[in-house]
C-alpha atoms as a PDB file:
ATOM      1  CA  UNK A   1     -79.323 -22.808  59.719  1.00  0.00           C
ATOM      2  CA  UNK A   2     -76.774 -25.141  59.066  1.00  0.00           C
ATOM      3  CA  UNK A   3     -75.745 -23.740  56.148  1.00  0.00           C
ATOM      4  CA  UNK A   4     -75.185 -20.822  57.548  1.00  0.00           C
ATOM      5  CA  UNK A   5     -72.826 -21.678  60.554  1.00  0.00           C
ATOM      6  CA  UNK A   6     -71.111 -23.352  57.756  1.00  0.00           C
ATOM      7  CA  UNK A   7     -70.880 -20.139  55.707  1.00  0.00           C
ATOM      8  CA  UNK A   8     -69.348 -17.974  58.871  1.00  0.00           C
ATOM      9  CA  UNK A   9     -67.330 -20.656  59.505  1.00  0.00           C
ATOM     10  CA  UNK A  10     -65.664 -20.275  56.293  1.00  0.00           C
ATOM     11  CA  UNK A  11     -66.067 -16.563  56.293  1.00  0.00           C
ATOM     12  CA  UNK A  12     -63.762 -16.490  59.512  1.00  0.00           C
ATOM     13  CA  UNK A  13     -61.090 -19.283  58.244  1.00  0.00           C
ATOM     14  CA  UNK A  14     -61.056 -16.568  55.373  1.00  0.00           C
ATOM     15  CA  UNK A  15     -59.920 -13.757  57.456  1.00  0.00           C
ATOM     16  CA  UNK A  16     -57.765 -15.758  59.777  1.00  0.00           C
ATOM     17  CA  UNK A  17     -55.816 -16.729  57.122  1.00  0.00           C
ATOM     18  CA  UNK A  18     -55.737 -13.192  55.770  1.00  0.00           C
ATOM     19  CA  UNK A  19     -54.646 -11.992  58.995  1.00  0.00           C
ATOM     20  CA  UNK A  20     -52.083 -14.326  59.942  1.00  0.00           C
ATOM     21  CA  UNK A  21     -49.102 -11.948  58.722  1.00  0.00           C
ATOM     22  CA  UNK A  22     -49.285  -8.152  59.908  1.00  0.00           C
ATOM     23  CA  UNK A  23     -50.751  -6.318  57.554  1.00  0.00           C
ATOM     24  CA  UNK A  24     -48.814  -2.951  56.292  1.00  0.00           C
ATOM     25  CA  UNK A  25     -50.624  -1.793  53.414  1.00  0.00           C
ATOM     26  CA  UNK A  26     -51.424   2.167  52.546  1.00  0.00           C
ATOM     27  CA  UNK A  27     -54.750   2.702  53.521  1.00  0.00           C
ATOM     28  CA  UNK A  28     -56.061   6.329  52.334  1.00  0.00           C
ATOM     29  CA  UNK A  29     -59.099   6.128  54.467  1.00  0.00           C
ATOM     30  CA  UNK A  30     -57.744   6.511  57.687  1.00  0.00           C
ATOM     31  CA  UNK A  31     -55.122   8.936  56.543  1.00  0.00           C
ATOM     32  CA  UNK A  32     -57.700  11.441  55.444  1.00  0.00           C
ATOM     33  CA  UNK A  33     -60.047  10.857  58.516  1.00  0.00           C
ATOM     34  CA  UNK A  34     -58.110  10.883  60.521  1.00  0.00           C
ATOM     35  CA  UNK A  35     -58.196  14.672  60.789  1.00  0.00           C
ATOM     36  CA  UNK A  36     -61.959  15.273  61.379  1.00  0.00           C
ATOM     37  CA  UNK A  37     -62.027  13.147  63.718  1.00  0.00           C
ATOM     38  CA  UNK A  38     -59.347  13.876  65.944  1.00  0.00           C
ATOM     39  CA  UNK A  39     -60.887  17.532  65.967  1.00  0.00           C
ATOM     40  CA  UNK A  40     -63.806  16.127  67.500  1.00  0.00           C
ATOM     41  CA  UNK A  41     -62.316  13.685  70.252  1.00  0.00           C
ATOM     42  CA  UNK A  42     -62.866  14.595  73.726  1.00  0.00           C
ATOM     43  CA  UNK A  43     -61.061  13.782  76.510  1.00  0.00           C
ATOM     44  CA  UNK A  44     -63.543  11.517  77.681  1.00  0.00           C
ATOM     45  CA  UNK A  45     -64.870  10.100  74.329  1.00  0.00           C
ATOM     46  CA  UNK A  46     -65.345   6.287  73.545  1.00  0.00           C
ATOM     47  CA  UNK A  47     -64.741   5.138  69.948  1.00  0.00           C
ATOM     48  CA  UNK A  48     -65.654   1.678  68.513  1.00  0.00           C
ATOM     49  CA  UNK A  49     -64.883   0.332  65.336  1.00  0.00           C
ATOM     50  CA  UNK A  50     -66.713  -2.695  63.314  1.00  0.00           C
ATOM     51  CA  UNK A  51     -64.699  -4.868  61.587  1.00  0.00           C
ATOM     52  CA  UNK A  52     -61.442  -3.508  63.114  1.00  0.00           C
ATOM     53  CA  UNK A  53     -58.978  -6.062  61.645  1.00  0.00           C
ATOM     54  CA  UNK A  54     -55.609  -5.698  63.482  1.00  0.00           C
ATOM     55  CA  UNK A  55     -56.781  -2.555  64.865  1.00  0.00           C
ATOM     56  CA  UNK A  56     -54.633   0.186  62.807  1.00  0.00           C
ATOM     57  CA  UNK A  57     -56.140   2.883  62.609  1.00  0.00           C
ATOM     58  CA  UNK A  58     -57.271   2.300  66.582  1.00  0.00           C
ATOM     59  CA  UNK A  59     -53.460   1.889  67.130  1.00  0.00           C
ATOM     60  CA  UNK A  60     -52.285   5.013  65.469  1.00  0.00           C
ATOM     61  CA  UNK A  61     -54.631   7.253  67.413  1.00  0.00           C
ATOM     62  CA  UNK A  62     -53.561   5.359  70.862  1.00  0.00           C
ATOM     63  CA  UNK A  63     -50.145   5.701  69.834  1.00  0.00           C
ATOM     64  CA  UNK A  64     -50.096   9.631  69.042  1.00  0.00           C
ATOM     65  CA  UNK A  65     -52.579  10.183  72.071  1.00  0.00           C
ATOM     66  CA  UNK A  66     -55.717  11.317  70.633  1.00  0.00           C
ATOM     67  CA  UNK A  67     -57.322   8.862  73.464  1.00  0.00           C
ATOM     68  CA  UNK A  68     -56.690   6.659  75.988  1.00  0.00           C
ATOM     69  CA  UNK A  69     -56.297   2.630  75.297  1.00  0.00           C
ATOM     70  CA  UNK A  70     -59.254   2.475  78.019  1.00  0.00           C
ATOM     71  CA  UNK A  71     -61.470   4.433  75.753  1.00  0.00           C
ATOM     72  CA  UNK A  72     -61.224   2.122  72.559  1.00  0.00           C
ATOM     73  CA  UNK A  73     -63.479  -0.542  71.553  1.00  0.00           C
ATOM     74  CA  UNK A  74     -63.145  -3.061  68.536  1.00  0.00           C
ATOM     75  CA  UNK A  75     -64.625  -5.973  66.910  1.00  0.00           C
ATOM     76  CA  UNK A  76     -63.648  -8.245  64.419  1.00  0.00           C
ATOM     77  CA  UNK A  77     -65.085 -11.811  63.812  1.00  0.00           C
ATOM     78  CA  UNK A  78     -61.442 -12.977  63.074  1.00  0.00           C
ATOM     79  CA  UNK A  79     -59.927 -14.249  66.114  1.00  0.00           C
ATOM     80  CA  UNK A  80     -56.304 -14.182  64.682  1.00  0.00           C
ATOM     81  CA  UNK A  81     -57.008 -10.438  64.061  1.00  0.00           C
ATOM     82  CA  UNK A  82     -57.743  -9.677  68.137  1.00  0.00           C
ATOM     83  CA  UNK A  83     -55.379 -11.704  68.635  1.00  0.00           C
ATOM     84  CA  UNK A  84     -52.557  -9.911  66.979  1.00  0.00           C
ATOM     85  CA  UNK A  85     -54.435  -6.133  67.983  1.00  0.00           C
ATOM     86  CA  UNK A  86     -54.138  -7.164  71.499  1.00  0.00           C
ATOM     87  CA  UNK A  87     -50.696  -7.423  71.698  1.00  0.00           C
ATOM     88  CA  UNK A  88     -50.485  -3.971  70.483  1.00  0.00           C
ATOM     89  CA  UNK A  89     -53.054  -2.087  72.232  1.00  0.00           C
ATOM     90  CA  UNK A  90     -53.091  -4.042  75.945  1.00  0.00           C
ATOM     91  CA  UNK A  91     -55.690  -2.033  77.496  1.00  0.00           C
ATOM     92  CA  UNK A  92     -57.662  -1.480  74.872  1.00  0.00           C
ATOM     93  CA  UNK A  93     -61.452  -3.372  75.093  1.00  0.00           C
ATOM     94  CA  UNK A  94     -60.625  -5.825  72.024  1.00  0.00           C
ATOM     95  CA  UNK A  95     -62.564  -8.789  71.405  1.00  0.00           C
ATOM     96  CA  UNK A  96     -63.776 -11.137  68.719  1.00  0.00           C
ATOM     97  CA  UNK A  97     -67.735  -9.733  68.078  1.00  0.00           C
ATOM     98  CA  UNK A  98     -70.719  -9.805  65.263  1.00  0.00           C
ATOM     99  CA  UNK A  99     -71.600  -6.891  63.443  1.00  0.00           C
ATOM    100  CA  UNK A 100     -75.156  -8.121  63.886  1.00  0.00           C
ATOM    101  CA  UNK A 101     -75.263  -7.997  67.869  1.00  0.00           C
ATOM    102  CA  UNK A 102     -73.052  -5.721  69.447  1.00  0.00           C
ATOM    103  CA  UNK A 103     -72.458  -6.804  72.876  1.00  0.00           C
ATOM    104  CA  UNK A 104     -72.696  -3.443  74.752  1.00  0.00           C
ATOM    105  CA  UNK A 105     -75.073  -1.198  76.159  1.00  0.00           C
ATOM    106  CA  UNK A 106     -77.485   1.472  74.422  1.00  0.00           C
ATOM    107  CA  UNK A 107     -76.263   4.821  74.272  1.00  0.00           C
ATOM    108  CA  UNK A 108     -72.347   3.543  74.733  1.00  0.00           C
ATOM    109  CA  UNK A 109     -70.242   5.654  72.156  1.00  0.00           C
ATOM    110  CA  UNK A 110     -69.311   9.152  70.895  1.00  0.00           C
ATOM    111  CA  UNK A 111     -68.054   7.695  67.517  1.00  0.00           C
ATOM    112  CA  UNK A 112     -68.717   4.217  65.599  1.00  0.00           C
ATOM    113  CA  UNK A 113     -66.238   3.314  62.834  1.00  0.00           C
ATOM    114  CA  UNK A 114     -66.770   0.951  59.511  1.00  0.00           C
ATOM    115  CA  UNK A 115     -64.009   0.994  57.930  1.00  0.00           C
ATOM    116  CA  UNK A 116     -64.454  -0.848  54.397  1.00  0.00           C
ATOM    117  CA  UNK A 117     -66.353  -3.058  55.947  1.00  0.00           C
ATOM    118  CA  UNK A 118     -70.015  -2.417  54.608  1.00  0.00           C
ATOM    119  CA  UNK A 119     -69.470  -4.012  51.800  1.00  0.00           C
ATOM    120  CA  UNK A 120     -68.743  -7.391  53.366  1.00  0.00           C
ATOM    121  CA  UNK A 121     -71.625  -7.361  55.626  1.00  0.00           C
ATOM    122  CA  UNK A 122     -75.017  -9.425  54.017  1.00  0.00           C
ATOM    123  CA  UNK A 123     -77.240  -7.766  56.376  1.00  0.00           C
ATOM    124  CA  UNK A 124     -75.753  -3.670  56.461  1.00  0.00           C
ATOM    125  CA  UNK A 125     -79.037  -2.634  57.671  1.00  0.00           C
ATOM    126  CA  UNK A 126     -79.074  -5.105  60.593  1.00  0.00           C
ATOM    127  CA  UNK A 127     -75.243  -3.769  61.574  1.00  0.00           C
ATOM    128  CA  UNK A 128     -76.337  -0.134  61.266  1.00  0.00           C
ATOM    129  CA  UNK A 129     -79.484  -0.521  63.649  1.00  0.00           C
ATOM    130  CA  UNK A 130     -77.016  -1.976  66.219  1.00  0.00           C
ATOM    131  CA  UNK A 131     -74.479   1.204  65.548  1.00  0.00           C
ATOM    132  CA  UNK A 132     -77.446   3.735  65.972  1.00  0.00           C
ATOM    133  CA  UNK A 133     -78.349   1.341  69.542  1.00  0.00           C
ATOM    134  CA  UNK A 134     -75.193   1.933  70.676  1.00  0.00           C
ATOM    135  CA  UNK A 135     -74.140   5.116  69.712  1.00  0.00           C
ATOM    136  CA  UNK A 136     -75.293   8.118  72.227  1.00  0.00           C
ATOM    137  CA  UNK A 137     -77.553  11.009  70.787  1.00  0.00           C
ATOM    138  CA  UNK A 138     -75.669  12.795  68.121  1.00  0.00           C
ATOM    139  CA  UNK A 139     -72.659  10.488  67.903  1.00  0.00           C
ATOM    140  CA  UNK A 140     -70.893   9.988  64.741  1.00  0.00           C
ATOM    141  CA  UNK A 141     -70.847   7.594  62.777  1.00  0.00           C
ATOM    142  CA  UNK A 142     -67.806   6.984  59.659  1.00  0.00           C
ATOM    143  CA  UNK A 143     -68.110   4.652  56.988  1.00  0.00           C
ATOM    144  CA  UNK A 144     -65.478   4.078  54.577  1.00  0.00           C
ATOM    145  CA  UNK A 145     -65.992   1.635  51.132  1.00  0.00           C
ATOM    146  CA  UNK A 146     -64.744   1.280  48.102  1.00  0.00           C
ATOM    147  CA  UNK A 147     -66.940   3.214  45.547  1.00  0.00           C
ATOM    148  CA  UNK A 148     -68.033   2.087  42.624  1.00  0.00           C
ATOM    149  CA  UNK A 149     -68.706   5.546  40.523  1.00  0.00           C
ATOM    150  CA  UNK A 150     -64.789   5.292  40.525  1.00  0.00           C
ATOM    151  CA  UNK A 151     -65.224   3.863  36.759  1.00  0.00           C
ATOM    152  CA  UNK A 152     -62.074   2.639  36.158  1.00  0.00           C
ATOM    153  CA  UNK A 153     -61.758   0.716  39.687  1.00  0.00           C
ATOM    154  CA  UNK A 154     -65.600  -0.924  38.226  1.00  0.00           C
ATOM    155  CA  UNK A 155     -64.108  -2.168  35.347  1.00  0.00           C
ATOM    156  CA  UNK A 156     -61.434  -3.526  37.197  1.00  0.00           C
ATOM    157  CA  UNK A 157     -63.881  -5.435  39.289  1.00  0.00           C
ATOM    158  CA  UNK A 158     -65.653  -7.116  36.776  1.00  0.00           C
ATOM    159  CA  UNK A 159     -62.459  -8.376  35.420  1.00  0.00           C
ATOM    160  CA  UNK A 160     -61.459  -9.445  38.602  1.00  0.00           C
ATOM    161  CA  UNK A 161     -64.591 -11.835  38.809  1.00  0.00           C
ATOM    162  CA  UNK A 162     -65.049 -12.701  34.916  1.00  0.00           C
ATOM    163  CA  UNK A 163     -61.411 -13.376  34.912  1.00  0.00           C
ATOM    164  CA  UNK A 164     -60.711 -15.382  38.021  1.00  0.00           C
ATOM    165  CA  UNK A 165     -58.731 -13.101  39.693  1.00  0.00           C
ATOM    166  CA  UNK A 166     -59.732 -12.016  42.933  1.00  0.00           C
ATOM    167  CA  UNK A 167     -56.219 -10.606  44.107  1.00  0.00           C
ATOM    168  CA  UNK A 168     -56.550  -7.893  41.862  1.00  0.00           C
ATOM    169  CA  UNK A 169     -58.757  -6.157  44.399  1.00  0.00           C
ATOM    170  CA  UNK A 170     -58.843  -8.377  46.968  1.00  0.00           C
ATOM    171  CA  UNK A 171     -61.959 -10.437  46.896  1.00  0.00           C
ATOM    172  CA  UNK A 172     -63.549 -11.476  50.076  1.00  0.00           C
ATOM    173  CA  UNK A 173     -66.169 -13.871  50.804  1.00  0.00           C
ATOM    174  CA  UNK A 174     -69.266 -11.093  50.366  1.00  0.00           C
ATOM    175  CA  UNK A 175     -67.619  -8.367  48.473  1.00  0.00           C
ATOM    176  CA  UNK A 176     -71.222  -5.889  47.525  1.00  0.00           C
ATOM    177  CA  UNK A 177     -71.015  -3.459  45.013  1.00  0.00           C
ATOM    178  CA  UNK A 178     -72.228   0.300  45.990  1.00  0.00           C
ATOM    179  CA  UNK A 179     -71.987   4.154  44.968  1.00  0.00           C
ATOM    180  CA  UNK A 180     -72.054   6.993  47.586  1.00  0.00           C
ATOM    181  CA  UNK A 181     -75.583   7.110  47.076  1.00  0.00           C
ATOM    182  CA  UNK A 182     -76.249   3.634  48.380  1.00  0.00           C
ATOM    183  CA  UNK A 183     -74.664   3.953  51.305  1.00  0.00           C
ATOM    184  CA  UNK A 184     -76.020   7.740  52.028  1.00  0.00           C
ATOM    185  CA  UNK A 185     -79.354   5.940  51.409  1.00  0.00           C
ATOM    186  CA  UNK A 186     -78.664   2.842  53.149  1.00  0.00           C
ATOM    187  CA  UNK A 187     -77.866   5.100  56.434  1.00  0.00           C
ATOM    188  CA  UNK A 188     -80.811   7.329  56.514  1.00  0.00           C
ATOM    189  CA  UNK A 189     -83.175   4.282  56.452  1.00  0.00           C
ATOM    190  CA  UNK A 190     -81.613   3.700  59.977  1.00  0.00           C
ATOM    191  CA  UNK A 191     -82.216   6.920  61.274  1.00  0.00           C
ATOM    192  CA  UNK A 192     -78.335   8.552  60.575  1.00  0.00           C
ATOM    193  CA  UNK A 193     -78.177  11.906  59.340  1.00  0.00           C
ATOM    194  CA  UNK A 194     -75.816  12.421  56.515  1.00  0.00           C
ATOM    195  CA  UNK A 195     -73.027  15.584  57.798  1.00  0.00           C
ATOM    196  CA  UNK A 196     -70.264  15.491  54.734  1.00  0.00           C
ATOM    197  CA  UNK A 197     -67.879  13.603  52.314  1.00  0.00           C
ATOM    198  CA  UNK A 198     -63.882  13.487  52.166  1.00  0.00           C
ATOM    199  CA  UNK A 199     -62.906  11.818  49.268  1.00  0.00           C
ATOM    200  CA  UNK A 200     -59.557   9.357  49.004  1.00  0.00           C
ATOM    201  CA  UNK A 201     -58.398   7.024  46.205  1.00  0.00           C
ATOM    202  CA  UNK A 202     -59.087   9.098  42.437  1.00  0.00           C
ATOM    203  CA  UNK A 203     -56.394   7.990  40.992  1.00  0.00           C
ATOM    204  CA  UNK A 204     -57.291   5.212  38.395  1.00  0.00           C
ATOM    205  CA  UNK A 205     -55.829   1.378  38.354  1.00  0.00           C
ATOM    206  CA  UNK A 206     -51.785   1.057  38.748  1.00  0.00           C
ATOM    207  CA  UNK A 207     -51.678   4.592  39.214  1.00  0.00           C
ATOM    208  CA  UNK A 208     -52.864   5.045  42.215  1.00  0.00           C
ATOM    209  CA  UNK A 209     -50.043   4.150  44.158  1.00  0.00           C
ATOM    210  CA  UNK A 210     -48.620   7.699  42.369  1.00  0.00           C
ATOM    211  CA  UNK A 211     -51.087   9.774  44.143  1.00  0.00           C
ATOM    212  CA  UNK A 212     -50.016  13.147  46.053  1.00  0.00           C
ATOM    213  CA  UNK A 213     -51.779  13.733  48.859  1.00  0.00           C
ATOM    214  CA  UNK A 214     -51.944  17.311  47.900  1.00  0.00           C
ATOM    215  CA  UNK A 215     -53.619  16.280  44.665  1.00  0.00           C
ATOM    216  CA  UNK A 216     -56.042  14.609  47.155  1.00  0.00           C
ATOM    217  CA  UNK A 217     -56.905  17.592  48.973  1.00  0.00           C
ATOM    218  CA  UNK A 218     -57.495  19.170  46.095  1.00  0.00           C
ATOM    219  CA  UNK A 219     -60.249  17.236  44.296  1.00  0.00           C
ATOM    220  CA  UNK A 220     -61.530  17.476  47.575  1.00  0.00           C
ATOM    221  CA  UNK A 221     -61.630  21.289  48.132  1.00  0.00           C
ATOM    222  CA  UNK A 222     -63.406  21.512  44.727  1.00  0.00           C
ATOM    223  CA  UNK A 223     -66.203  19.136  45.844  1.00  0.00           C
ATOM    224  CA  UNK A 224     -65.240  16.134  43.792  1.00  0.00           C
ATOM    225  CA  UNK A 225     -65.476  13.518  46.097  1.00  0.00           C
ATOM    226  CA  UNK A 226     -68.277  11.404  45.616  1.00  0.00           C
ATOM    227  CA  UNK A 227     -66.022   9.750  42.650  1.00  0.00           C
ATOM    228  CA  UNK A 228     -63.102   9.162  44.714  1.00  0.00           C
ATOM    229  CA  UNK A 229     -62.878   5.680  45.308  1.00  0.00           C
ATOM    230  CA  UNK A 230     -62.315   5.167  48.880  1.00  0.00           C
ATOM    231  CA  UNK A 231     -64.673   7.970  50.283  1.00  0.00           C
ATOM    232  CA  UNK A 232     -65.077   8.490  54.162  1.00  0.00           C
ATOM    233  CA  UNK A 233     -68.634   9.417  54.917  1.00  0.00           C
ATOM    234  CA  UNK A 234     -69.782  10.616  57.977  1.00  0.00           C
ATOM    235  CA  UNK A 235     -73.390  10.763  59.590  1.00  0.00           C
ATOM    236  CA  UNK A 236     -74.832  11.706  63.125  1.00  0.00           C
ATOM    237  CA  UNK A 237     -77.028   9.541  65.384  1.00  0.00           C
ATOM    238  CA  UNK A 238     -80.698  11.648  64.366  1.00  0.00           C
ATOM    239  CA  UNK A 239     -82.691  11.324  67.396  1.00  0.00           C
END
């Protein structure tokens, strides 16, 4: 046990420190889910997201009014990261939370968002029970990783470790390597039923930064997602 508080303790220095300057980068994964899922708010729908960080992606769909600051939840074990989201979304139900034990009521939410944030959770199962519990009958949930068929962004990785070099991808404290087909399968062991893919991220190392969007949407519309790197997957609550 002890080792364990000691391990979250360091797990949440890690992401205080990493949150202690407002982060700007691109992030593809919003960008191209955005769209599906703003077709499928509702006035009245409730949205949480796991692992929000400094609440971005919450932020940009307060800001254009896709829903109300009263309708969003987040979580994020880093309290410098509520902290900072706070400040940005006042009214919005913000706190610092575990993946592990939600702290709201069955049946809560329309939509549940992990946003590259699998990955970094030792127990995804254990998180994904406590999205079905609070998710209400055929909400959505959208999970977002990065993907290791991408085999360029693998090798990469492996460098990264065998090499010393975590900031080449950004290493964090658990940092799991899975495919599209993990995740799919790790889902459907809690119940979700997996709806479709959008695929983000093909380009390879360096040159992604050069990618069009409209080179995006293409690889999507001829069904190549699942080697995108950053894929968006989404699933419904299967009663």
């Amino acid at each position: 046990m002890a080792k364990l508080i000691k391990a979250k303790k360091e797990h949440i220095n890690w992401y205080n420190e990493f949150y202690k300057d407002e982060q700007t980068a691109y992030t593809s994964w919003y960008m191209f889910m955005f769209p599906e899922l703003i077709s499928e708010l509702k006035s009245d729908s409730k949205i949480l997201e796991v692992g929000c960080g400094q609440a971005k992606g919450l932020r940009y769909l307060a800001n254009k009014n896709h829903i109300k600051q009263e309708n969003i939840f987040g979580i994020d074990q880093s309290p410098t990261a509520i902290k900072f989201a706070k400040t940005r979304l006042p009214k919005a139900n913000l706190k610092q939370g575990d993946a592990y034990s939600l702290d709201f009521t069955n049946n809560s939410f329309d939509f549940v968002l992990m946003m590259e944030v699998i990955e970094h959770l030792e127990n995804p199962l254990k998180a994904l029970k406590e999205a079905f519990r609070v998710l209400k009958s055929n909400g959505v949930l959208i999970v977002s990783f990065p993907n290791y068929f991408n085999f360029p962004w693998l090798i990469v990785r492996i460098l990264s470790e065998k090499l010393n070099r975590p900031n080449w991808i950004v290493l964090q404290p658990v940092d799991k390597i899975y495919t599209t087909l993990n995740i799919i399968d790790i889902c459907k062991k809690r119940n979700f039923k997996y709806k479709k893919i959008i695929g983000s991220n093909y380009f390879p190392p360096v040159l992604w930064k050069y990618e069009n969007i409209f080179v995006t949407k293409l690889l999507n519309k001829i069904h190549l997602s699942h080697p995108s790197f950053h894929p968006i997957l989404f699933f419904k609550k299967n009663n």
